[in-house]
C-alpha atoms as a PDB file:
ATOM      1  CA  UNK A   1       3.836 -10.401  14.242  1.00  0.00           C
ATOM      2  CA  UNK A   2       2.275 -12.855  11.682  1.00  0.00           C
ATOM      3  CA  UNK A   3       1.269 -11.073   8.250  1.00  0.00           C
ATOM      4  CA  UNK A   4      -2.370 -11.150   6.911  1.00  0.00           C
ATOM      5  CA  UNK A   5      -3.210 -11.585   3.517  1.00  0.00           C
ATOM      6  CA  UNK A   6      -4.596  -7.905   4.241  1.00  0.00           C
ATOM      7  CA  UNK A   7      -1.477  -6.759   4.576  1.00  0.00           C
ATOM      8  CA  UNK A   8      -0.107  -8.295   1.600  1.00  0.00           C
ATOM      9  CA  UNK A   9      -2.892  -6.738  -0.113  1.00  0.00           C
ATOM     10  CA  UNK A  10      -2.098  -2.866   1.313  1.00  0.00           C
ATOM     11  CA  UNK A  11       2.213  -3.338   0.399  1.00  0.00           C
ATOM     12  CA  UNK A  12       0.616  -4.881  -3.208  1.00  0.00           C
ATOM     13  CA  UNK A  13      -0.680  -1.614  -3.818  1.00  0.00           C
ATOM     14  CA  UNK A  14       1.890   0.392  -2.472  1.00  0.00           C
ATOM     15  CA  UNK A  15       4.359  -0.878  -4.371  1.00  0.00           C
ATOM     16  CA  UNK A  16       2.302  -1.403  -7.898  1.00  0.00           C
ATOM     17  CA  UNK A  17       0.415   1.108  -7.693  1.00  0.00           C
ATOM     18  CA  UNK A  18       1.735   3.670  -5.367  1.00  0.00           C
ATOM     19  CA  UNK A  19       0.201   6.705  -6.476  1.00  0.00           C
ATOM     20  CA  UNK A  20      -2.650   5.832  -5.087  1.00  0.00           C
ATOM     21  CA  UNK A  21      -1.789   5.981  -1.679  1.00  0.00           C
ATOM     22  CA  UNK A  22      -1.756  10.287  -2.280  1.00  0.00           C
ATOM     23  CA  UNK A  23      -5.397  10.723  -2.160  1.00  0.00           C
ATOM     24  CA  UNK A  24      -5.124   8.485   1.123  1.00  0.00           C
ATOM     25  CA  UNK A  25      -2.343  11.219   2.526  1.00  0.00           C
ATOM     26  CA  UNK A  26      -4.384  14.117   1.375  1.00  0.00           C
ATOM     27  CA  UNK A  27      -7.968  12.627   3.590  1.00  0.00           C
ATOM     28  CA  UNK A  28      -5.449  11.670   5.995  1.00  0.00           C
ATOM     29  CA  UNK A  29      -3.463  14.438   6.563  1.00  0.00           C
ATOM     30  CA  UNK A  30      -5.220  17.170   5.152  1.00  0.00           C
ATOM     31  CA  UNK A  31      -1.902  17.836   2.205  1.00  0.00           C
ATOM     32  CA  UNK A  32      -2.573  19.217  -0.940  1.00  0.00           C
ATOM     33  CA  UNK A  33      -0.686  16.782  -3.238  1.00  0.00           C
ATOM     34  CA  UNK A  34      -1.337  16.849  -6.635  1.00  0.00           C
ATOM     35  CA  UNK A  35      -0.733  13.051  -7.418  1.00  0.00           C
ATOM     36  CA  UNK A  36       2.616  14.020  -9.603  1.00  0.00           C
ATOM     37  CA  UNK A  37       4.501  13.307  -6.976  1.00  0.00           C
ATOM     38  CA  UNK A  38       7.560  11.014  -6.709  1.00  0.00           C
ATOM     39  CA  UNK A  39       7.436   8.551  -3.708  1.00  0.00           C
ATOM     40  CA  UNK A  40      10.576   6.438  -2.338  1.00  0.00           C
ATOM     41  CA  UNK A  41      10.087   3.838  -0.242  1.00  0.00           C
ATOM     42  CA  UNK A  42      12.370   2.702   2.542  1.00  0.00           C
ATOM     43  CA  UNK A  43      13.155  -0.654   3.578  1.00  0.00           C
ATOM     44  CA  UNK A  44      10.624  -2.049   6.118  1.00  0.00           C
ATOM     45  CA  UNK A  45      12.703  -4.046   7.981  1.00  0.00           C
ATOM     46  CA  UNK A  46      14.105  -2.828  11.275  1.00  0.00           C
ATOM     47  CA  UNK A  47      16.042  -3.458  14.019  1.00  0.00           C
ATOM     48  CA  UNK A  48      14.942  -3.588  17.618  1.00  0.00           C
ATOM     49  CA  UNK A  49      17.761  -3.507  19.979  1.00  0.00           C
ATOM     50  CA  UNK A  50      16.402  -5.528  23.321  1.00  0.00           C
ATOM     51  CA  UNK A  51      17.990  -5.088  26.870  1.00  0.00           C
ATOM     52  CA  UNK A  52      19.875  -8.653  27.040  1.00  0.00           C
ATOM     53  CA  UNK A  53      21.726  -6.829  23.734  1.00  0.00           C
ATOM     54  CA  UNK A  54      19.976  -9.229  21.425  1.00  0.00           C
ATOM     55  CA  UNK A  55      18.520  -7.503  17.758  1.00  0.00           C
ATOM     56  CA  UNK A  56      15.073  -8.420  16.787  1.00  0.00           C
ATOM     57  CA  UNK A  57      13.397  -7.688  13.425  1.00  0.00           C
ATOM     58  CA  UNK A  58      10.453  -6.404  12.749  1.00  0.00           C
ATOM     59  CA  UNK A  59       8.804  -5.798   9.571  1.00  0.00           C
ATOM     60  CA  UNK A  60       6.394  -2.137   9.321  1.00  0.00           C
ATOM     61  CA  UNK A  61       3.655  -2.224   6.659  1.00  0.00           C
ATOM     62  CA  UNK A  62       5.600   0.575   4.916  1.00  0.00           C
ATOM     63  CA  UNK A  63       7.679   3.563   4.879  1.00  0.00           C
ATOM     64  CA  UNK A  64       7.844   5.960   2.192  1.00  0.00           C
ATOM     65  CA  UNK A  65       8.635   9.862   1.483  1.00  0.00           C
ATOM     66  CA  UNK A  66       6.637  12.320  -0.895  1.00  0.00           C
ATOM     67  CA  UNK A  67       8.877  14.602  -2.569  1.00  0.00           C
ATOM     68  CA  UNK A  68       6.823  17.469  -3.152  1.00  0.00           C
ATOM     69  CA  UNK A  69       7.070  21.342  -2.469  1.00  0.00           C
ATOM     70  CA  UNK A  70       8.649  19.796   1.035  1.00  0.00           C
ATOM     71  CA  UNK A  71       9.584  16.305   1.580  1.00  0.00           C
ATOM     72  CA  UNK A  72       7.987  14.318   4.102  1.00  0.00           C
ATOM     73  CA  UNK A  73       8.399  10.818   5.489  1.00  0.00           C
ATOM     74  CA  UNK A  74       5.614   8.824   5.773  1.00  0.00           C
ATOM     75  CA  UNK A  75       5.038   5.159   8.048  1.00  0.00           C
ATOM     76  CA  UNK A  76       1.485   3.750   7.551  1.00  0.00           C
ATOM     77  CA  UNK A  77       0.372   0.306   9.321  1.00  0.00           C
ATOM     78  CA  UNK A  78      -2.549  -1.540   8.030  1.00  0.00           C
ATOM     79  CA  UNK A  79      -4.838  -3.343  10.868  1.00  0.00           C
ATOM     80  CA  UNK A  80      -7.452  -5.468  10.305  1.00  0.00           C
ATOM     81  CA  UNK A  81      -8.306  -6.483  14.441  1.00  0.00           C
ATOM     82  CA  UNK A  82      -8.372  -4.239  17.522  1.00  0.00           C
ATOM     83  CA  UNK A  83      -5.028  -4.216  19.136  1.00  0.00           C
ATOM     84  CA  UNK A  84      -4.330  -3.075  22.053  1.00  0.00           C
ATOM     85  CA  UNK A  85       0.026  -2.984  21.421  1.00  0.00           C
ATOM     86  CA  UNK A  86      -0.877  -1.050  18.036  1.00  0.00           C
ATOM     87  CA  UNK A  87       0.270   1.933  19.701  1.00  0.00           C
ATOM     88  CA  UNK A  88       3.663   0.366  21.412  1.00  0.00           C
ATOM     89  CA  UNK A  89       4.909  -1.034  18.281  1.00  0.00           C
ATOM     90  CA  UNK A  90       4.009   2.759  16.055  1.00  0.00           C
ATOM     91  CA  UNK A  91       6.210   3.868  18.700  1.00  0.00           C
ATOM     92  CA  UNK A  92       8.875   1.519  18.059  1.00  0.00           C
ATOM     93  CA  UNK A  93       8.804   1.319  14.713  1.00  0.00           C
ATOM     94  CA  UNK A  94       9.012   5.539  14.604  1.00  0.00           C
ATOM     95  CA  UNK A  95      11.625   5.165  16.729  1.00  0.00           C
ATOM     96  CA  UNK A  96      13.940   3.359  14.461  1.00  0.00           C
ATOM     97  CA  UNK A  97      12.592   5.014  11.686  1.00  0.00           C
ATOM     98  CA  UNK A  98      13.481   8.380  13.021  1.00  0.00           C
ATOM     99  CA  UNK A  99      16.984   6.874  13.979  1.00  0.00           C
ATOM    100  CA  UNK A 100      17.626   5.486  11.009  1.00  0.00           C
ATOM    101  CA  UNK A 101      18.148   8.885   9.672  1.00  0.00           C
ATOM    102  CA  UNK A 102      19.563  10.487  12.880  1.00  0.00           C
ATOM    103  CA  UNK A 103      22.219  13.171  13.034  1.00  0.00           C
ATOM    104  CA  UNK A 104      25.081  13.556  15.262  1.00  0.00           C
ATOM    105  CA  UNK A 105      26.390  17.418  15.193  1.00  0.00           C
ATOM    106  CA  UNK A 106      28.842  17.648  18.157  1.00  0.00           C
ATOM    107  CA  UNK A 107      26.635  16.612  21.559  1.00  0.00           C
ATOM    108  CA  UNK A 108      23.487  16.877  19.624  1.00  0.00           C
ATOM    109  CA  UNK A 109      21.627  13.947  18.329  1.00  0.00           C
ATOM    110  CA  UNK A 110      18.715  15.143  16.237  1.00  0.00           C
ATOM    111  CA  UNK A 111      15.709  12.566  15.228  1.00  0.00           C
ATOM    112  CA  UNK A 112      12.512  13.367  13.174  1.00  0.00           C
ATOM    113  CA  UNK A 113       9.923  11.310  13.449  1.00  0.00           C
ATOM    114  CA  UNK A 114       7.523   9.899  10.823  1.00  0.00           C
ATOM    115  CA  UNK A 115       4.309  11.171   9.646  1.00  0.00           C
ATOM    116  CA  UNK A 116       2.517   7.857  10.947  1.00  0.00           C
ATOM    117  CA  UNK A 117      -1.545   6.579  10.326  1.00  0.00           C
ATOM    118  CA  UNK A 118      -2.867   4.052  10.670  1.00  0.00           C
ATOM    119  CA  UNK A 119      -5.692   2.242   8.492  1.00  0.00           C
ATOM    120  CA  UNK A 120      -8.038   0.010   9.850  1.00  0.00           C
ATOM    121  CA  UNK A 121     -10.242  -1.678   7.959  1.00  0.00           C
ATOM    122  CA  UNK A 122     -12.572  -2.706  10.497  1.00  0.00           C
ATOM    123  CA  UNK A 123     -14.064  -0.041  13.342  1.00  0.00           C
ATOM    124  CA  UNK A 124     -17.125   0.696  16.012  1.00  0.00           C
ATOM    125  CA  UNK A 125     -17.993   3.585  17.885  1.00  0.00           C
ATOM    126  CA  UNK A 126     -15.402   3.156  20.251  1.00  0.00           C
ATOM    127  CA  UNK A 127     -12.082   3.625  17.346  1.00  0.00           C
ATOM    128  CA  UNK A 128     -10.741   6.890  17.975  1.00  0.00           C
ATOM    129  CA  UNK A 129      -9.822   8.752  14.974  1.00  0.00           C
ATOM    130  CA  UNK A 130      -6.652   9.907  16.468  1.00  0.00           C
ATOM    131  CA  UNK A 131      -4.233   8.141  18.416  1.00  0.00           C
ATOM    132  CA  UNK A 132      -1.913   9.795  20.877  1.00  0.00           C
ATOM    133  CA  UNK A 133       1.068   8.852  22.082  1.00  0.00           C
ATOM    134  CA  UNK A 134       3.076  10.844  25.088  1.00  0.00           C
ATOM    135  CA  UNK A 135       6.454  11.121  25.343  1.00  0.00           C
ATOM    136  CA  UNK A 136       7.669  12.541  29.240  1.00  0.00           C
ATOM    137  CA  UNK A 137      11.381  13.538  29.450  1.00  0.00           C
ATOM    138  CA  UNK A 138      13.009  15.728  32.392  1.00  0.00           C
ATOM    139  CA  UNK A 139      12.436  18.957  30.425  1.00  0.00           C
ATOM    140  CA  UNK A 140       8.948  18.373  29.463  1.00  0.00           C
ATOM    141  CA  UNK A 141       6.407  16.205  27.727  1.00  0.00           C
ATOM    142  CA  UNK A 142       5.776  16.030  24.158  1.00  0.00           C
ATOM    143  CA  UNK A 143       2.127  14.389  22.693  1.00  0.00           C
ATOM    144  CA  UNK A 144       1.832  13.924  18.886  1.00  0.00           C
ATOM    145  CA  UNK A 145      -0.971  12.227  17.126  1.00  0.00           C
ATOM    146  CA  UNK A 146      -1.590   9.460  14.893  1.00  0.00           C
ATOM    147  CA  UNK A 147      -4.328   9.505  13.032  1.00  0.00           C
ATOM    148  CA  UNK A 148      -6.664   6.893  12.033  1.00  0.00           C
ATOM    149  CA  UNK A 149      -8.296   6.455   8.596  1.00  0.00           C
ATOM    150  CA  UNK A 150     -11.368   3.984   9.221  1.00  0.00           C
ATOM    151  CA  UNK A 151     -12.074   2.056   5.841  1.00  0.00           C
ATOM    152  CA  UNK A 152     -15.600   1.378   7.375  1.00  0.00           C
ATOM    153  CA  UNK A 153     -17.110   4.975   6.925  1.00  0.00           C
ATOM    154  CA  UNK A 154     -16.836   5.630   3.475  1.00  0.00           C
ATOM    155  CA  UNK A 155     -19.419   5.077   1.205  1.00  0.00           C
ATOM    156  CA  UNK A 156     -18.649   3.808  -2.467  1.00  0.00           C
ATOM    157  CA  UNK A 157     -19.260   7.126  -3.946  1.00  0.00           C
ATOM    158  CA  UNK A 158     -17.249   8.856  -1.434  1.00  0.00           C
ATOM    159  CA  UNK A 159     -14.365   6.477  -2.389  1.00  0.00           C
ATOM    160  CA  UNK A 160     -15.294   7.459  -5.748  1.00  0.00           C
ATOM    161  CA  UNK A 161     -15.439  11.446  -5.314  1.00  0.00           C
ATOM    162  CA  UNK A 162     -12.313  11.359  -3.191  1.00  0.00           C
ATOM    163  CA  UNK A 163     -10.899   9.414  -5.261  1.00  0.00           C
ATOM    164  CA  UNK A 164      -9.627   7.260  -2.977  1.00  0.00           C
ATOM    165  CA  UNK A 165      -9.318   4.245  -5.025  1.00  0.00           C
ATOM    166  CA  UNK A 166      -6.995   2.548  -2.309  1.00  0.00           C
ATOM    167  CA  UNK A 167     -10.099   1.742  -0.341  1.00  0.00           C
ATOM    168  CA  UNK A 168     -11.715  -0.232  -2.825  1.00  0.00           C
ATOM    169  CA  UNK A 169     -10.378  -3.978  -2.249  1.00  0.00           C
ATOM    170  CA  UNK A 170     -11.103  -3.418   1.661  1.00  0.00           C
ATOM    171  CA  UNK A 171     -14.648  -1.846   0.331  1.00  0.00           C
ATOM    172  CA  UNK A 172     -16.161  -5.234   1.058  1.00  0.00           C
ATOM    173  CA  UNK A 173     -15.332  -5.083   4.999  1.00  0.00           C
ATOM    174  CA  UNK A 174     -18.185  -3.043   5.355  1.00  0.00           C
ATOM    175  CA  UNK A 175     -20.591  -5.377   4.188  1.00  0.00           C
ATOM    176  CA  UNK A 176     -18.936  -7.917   7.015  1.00  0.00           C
ATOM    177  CA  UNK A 177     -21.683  -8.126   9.335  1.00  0.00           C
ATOM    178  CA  UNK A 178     -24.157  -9.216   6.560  1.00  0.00           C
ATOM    179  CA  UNK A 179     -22.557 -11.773   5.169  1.00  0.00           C
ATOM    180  CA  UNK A 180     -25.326 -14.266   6.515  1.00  0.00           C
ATOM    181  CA  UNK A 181     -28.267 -11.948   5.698  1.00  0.00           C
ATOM    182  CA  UNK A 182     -26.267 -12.219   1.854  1.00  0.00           C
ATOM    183  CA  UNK A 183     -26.665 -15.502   1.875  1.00  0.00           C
ATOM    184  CA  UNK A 184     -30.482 -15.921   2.853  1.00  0.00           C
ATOM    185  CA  UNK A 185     -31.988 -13.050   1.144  1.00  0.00           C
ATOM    186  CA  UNK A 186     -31.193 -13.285  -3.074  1.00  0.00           C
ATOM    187  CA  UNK A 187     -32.850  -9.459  -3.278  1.00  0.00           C
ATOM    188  CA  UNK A 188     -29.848  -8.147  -0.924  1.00  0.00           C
ATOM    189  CA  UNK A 189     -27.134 -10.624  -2.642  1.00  0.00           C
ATOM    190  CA  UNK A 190     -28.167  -8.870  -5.984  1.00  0.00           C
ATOM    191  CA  UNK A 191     -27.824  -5.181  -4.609  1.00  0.00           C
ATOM    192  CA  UNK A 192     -24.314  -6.434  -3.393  1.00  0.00           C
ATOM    193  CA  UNK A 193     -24.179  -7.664  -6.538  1.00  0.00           C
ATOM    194  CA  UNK A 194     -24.912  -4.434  -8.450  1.00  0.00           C
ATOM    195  CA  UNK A 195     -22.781  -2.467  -5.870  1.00  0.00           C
ATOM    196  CA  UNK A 196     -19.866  -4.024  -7.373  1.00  0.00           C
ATOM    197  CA  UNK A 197     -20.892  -4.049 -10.575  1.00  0.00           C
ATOM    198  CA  UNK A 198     -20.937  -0.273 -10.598  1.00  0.00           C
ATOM    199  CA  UNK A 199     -17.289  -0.599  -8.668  1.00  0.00           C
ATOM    200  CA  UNK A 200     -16.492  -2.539 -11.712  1.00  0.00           C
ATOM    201  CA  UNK A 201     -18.250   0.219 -14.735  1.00  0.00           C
ATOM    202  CA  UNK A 202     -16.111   3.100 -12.710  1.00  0.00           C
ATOM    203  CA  UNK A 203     -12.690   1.671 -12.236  1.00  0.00           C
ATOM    204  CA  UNK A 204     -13.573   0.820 -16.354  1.00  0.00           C
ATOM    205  CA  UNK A 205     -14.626   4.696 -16.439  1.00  0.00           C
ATOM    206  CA  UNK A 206     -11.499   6.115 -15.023  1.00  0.00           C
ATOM    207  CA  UNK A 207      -9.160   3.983 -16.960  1.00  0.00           C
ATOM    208  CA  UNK A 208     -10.799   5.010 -20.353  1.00  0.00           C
ATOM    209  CA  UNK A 209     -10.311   8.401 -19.304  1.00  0.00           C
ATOM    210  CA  UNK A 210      -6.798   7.421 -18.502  1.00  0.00           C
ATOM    211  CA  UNK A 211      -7.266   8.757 -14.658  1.00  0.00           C
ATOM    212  CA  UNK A 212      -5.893   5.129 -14.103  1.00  0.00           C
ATOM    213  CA  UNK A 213      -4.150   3.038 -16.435  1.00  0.00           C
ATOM    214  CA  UNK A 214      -5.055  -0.660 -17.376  1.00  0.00           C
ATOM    215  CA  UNK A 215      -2.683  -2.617 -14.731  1.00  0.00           C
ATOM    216  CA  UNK A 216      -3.597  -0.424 -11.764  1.00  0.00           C
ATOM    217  CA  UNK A 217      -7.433  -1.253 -12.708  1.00  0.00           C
ATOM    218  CA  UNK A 218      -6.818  -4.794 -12.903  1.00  0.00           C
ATOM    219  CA  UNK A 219      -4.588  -4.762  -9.706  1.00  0.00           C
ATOM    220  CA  UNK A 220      -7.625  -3.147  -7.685  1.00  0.00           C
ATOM    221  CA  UNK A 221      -9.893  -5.466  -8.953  1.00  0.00           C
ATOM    222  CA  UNK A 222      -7.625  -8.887  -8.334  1.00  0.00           C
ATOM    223  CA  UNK A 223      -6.643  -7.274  -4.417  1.00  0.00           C
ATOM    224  CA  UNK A 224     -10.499  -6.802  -4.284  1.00  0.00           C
ATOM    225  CA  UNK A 225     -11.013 -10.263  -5.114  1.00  0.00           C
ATOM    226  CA  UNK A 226      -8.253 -11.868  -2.466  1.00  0.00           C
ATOM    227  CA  UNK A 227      -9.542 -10.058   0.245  1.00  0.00           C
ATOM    228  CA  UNK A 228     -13.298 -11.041  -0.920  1.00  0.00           C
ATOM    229  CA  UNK A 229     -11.692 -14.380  -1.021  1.00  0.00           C
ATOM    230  CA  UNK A 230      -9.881 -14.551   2.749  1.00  0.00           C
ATOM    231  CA  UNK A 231     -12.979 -12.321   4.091  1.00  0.00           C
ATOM    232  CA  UNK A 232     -15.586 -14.308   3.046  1.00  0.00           C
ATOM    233  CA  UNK A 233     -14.662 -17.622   4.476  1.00  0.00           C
ATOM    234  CA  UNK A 234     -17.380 -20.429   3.865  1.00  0.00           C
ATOM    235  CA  UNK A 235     -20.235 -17.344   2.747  1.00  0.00           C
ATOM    236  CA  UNK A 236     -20.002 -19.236  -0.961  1.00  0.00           C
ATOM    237  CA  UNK A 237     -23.227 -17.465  -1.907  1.00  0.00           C
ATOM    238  CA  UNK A 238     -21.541 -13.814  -1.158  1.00  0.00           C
ATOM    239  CA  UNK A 239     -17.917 -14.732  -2.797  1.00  0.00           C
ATOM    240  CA  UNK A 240     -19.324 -16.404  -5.707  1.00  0.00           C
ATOM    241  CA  UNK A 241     -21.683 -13.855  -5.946  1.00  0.00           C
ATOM    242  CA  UNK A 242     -19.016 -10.679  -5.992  1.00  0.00           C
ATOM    243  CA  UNK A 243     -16.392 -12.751  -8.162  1.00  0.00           C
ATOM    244  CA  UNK A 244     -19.008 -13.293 -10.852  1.00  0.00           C
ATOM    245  CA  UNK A 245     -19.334  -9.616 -10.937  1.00  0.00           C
ATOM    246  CA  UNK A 246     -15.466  -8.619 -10.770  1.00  0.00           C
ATOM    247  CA  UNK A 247     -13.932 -11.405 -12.714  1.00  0.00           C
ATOM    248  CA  UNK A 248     -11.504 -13.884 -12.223  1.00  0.00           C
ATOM    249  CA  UNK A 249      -7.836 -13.784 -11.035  1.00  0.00           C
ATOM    250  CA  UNK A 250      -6.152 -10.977 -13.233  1.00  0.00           C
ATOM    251  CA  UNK A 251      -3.246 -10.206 -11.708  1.00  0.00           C
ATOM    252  CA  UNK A 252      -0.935 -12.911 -12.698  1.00  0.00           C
ATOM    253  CA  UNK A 253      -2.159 -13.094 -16.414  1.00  0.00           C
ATOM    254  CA  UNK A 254      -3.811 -10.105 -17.461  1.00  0.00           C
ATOM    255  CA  UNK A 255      -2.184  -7.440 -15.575  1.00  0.00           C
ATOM    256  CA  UNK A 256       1.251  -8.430 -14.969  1.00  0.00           C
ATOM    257  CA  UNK A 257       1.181  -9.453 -18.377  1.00  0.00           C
ATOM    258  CA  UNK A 258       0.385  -5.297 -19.718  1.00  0.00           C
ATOM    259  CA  UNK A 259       3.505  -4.681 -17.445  1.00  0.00           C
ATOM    260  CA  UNK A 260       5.990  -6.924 -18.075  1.00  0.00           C
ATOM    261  CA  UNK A 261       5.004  -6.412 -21.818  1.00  0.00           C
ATOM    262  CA  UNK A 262       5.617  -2.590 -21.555  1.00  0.00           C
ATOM    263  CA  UNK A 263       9.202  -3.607 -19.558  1.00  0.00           C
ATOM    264  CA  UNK A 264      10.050  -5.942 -22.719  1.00  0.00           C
ATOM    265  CA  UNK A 265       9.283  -2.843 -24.789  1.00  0.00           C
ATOM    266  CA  UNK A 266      11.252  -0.751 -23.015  1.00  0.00           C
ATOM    267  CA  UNK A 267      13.886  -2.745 -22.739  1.00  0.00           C
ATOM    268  CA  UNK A 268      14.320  -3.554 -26.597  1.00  0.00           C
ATOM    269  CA  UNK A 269      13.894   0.315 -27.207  1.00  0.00           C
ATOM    270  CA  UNK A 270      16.958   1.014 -24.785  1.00  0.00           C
ATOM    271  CA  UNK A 271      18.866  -1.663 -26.638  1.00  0.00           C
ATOM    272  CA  UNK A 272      18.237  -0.281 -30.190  1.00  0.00           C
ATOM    273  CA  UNK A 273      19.189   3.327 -29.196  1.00  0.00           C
ATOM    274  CA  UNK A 274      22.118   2.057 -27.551  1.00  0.00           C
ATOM    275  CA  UNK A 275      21.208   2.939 -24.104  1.00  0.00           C
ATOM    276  CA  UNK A 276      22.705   1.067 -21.433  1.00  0.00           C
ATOM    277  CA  UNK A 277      20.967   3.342 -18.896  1.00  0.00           C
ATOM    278  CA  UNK A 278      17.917   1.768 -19.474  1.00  0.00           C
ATOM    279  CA  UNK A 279      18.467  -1.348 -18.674  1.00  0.00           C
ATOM    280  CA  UNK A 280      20.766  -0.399 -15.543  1.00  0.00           C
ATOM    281  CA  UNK A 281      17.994   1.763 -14.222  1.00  0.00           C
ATOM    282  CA  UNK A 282      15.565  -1.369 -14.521  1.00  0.00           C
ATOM    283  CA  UNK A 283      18.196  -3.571 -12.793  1.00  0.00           C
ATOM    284  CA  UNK A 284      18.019  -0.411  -9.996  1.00  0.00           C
ATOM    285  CA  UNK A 285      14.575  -0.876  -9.189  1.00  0.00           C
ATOM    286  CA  UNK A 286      14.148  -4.698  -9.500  1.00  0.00           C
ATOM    287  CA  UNK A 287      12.446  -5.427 -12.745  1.00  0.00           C
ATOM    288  CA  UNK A 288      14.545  -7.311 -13.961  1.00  0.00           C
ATOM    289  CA  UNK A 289      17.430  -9.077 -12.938  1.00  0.00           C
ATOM    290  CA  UNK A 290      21.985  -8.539 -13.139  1.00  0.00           C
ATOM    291  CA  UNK A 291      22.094 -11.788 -15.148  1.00  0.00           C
ATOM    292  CA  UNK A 292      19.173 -10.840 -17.668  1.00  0.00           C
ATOM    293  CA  UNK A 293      20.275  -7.649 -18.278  1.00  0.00           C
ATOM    294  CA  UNK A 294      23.839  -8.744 -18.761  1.00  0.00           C
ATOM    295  CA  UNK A 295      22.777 -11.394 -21.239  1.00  0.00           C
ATOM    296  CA  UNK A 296      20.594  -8.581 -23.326  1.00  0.00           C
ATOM    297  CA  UNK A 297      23.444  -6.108 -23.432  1.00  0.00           C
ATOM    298  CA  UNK A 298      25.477  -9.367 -24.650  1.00  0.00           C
ATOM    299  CA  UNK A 299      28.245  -8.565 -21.766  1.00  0.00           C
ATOM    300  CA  UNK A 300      29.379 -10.795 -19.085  1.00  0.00           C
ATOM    301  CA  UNK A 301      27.667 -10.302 -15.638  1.00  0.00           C
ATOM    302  CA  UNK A 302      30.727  -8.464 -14.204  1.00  0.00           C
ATOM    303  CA  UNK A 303      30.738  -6.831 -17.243  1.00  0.00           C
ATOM    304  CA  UNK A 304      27.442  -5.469 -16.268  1.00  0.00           C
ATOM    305  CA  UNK A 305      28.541  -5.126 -12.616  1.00  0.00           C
ATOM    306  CA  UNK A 306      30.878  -2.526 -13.580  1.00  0.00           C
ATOM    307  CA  UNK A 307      28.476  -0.609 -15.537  1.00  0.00           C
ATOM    308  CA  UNK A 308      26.157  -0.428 -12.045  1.00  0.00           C
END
């Protein structure tokens, strides 16, 4: 299935900024996580094996564990349309999730299966806010539940209070349907307008107060402005109108910029004090790459190979 720029948008955060996705787990799921806790993610490609034997690959929006008091594996798909297979492929991609980390003790083959949600950023009265899906075997059935986090419902201060900060670049969704009205009526533009102005003050707020630091603010606020951007389509009045508000595109300069600065930092810090761990750990998560890391520890690439 074809990615959306919405989706590129949800694994952006996840993977920039992925402690934000705990408040998300905590409305979700009703957990208690404090927001220290360390998250892994998985890869999301998988493996479907068909009946004429052939594998095909399928990509899930994400996959992760929280390592907290207990550890728990997470799957969470991001859906912007109603779908009626949304369902069927949860199910698949559990499956091979929960196989993926299967265990064969003598004649026993033991699965567990992902805590899986799904967010969708549009919704009516007829979204459920659970999914079910039934499993029927010769000893029984088995039902368990997937529940749905609507984007749609929440109000800005909610997001706010709840601090479910995650929400915020799929905030404009629920304006969707008044996009035209936006466009006519310069009284509602401005409160749209002033909505995100205030979106804007807070995320400033929270960052002073160092709830959030300065790259996850201006990540938020550049998602929020590519989804404003695909969302809003020919409604100039209503993009225009939020992007004056927001700012430009801040990702690429501003806020990659404040990361790859503190890497650089890092990375000449580690190379005064002589640590090679440093620069092997940043290798290990894909900041930087085997070559440039060689050629800053002044060794050879296998050099540096055998240090991995």
């Amino acid at each position: 299935m074809k990615n959306t720029p919405y989706d590129d948008v949800f694994r952006t955060l996840l993977n920039d900024c992925s402690q934000l996705i705990i408040p998300v787990i905590n409305e979700t799921f009703h957990e208690e996580y404090s927001g220290d806790e360390e998250i892994i993610f998985f890869p999301n490609e998988h493996f479907l094996n068909r009946k004429d034997g052939v594998e095909e690959e399928r990509i899930t929006d994400t996959c992760f564990i929280v390592k907290g008091n207990i550890t728990k594996k997470y799957h969470w798909e991001c859906q912007s349309t109603d779908d009626n297979r949304m369902m069927v492929r949860i199910f698949e991609y559990d499956t091979q999730i929960a196989l993926d980390d299967g265990e064969v003790t003598g004649d026993m083959l033991t699965v567990e299966f992902p805590n899986s949600a799904i967010l969708y950023l549009r919704s009516d009265w007829k979204t459920p806010d659970i999914m079910k899906i039934c499993i029927r075997t010769s000893g029984g059935e088995m039902i368990y539940e997937v529940p749905v986090l609507k984007v749609q419902i929440y109000s800005i201060q909610e997001i706010f209070d709840k601090r479910l900060l995650f929400l915020i670049p799929f905030y404009i969704f629920t304006h969707e349907g008044k996009f035209s009205e936006y466009d006519k009526d310069e009284r509602k533009l401005e409160a749209l307008m002033d909505e995100y102005e205030y979106i804007k003050n807070m995320l400033e707020e929270l960052c002073n107060n160092t709830v959030i630091d300065e790259f996850t603010k201006c990540t938020i606020i550049d998602m929020s402005n590519k989804v404003l951007e695909h969302l809003t389509g020919n409604h100039d009045r209503v993009k225009e109108g939020v992007k004056s508000v927001m700012g430009g595109k801040v990702l690429d300069y501003e806020a990659k910029r404040i990361k790859n600065e503190g890497i650089s930092q890092g990375i000449t810090v580690g190379i005064t004090q002589g640590k090679k761990e440093t620069l092997i750990g940043l290798v290990k998560d894909g900041l930087i790459s085997v070559e440039e890391a060689a050629k800053r520890l002044q060794k050879s690439v296998e050099e540096f190979k055998m240090l991995l």
